[in-house]
C-alpha atoms as a PDB file:
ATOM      1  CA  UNK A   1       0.000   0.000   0.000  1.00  0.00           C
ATOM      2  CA  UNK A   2       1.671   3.222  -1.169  1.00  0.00           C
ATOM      3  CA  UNK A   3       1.250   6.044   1.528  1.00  0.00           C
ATOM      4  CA  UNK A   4       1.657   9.645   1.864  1.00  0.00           C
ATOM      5  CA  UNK A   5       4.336  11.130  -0.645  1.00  0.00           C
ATOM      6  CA  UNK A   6       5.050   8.029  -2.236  1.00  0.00           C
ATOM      7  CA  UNK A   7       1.155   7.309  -3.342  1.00  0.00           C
ATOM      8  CA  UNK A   8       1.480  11.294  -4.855  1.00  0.00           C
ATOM      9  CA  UNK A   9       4.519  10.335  -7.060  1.00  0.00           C
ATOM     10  CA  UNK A  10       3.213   6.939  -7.964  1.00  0.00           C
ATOM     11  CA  UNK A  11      -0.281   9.248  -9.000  1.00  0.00           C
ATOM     12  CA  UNK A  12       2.315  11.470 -11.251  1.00  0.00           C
ATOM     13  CA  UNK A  13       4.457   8.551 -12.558  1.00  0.00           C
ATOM     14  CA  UNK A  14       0.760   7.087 -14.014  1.00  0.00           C
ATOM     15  CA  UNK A  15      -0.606  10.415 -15.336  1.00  0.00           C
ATOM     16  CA  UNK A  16       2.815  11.188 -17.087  1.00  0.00           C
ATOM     17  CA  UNK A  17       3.017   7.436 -18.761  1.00  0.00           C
ATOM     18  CA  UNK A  18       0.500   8.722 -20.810  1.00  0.00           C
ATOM     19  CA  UNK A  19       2.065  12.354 -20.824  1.00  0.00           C
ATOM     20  CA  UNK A  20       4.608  13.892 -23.434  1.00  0.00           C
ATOM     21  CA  UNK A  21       6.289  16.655 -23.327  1.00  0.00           C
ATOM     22  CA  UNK A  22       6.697  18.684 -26.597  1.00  0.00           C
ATOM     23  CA  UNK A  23       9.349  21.751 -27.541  1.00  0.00           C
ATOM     24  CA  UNK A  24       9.639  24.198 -30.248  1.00  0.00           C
ATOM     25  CA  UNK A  25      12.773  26.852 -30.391  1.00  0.00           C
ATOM     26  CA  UNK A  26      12.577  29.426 -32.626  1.00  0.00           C
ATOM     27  CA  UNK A  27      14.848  32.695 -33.293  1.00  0.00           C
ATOM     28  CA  UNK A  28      12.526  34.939 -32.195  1.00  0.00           C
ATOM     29  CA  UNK A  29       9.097  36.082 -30.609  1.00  0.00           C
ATOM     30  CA  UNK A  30       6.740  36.237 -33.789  1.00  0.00           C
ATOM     31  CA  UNK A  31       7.710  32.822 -34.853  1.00  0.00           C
ATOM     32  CA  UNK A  32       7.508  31.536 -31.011  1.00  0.00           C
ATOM     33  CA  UNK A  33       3.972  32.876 -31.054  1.00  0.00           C
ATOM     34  CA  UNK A  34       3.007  32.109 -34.475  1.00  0.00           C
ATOM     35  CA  UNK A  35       3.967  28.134 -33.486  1.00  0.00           C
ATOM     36  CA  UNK A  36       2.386  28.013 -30.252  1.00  0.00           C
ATOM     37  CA  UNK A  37      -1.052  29.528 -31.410  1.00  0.00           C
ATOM     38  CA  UNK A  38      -0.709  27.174 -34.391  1.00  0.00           C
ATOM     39  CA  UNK A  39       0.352  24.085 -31.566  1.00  0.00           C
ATOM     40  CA  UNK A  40      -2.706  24.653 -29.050  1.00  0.00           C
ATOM     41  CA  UNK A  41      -5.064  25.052 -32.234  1.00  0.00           C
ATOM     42  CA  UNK A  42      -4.032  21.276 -33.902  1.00  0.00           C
ATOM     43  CA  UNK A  43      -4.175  19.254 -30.935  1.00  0.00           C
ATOM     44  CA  UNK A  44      -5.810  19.072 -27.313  1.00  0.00           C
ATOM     45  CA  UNK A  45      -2.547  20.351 -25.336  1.00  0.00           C
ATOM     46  CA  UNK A  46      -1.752  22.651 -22.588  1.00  0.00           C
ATOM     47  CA  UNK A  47       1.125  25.277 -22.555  1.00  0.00           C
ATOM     48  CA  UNK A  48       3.514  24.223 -20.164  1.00  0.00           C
ATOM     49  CA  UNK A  49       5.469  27.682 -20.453  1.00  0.00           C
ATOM     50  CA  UNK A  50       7.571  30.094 -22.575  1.00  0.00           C
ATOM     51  CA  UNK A  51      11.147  31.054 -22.275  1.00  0.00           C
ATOM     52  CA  UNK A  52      13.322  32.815 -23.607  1.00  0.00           C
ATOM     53  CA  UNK A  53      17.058  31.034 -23.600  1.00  0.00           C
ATOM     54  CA  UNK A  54      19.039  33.802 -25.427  1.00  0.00           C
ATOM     55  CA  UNK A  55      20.922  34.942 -28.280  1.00  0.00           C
ATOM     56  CA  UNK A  56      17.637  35.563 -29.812  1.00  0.00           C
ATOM     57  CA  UNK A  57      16.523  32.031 -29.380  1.00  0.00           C
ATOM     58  CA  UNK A  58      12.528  31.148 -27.550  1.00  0.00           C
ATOM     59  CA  UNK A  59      11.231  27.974 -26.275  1.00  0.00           C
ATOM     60  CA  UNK A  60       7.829  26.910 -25.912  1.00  0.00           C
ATOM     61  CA  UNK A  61       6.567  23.786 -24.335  1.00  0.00           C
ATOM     62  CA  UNK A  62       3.369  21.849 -24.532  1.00  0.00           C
ATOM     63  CA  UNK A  63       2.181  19.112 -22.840  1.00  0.00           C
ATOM     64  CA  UNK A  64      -0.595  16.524 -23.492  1.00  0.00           C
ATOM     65  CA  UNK A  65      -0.877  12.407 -24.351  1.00  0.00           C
ATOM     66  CA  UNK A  66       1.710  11.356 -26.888  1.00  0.00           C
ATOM     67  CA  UNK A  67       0.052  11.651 -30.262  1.00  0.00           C
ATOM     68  CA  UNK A  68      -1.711  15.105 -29.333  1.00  0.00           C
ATOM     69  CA  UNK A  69       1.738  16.304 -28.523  1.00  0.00           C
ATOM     70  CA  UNK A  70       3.691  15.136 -31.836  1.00  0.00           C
ATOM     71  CA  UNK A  71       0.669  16.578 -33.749  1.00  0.00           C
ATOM     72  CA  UNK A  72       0.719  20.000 -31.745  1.00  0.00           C
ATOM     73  CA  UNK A  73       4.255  20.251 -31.692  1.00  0.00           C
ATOM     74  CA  UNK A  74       4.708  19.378 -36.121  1.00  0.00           C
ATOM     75  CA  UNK A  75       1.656  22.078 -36.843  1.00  0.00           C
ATOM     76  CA  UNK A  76       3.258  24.695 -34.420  1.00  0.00           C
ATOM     77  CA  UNK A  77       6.810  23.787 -36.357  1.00  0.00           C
ATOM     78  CA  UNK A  78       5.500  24.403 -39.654  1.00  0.00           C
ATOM     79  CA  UNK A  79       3.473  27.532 -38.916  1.00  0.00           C
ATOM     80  CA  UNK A  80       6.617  29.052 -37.374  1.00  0.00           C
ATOM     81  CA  UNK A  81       8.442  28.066 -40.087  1.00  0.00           C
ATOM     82  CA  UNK A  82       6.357  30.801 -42.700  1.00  0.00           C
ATOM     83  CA  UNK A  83       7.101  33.368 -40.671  1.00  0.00           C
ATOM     84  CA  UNK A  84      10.432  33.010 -39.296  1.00  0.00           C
ATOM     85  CA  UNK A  85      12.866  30.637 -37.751  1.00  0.00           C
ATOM     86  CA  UNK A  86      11.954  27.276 -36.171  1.00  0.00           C
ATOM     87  CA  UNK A  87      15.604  26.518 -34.815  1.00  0.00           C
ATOM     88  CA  UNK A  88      14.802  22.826 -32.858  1.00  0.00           C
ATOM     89  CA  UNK A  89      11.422  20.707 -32.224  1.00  0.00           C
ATOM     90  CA  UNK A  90      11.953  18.107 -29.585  1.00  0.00           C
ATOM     91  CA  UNK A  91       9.176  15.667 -28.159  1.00  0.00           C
ATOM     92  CA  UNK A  92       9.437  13.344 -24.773  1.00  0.00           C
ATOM     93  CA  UNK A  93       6.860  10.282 -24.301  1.00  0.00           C
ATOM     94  CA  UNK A  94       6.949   9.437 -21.042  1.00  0.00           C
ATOM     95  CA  UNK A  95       9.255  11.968 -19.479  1.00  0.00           C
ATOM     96  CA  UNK A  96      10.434  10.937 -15.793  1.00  0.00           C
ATOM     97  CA  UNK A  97       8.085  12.875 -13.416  1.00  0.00           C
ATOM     98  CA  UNK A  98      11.225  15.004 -11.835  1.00  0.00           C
ATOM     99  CA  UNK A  99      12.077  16.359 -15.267  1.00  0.00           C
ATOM    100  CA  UNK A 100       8.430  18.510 -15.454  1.00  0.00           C
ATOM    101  CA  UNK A 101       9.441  20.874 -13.225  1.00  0.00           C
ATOM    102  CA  UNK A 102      12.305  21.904 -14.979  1.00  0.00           C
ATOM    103  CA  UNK A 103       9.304  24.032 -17.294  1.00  0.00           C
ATOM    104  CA  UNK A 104       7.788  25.944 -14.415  1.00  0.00           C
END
């Protein structure tokens, strides 16, 4: 019987096995917006958060089950793409339930 803490993580480690994480740099804001407007549209995801990592560059991060995440994250990509510069897309199935707080 899983108790206290332990049942919460266990509770996290289920809802994330059917979790993804899904990222999209671009050089620059427009393109940033332009992809994530163009992400939450395609698919049934949830922004995560924005940063910006520097030397122009702009993450965004979604999150959602694993198909609704590689679907977000490839529309956001290609609307970025027409106006501007979609640097890196990056998705993680499953990710390990200590690496989601890394985008808060």
């Amino acid at each position: 019987m899983l108790t206290g803490r332990s049942h919460e993580r266990a509770g996290r480690a289920d809802d994330m096995a059917q979790q993804a994480i899904g990222m999209i740099e671009t050089r620059g804001l427009v393109p940033l917006v332009q992809a994530a407007d163009a992400a939450l549209k395609a698919a049934h995801v949830t922004l995560a958060g924005w940063r910006k990592v520097g030397s122009g560059l702009c993450t965004v991060c979604v999150t959602g089950d694993v198909a609704a995440v590689r679907s977000a994250v490839d529309a956001g990509a290609e609307a970025g793409r027409l106006v501007g510069e979609v640097v890196r897309v990056h998705v993680i199935a499953r990710p390990h339930d200590e690496v989601t707080p890394l985008l808060g």
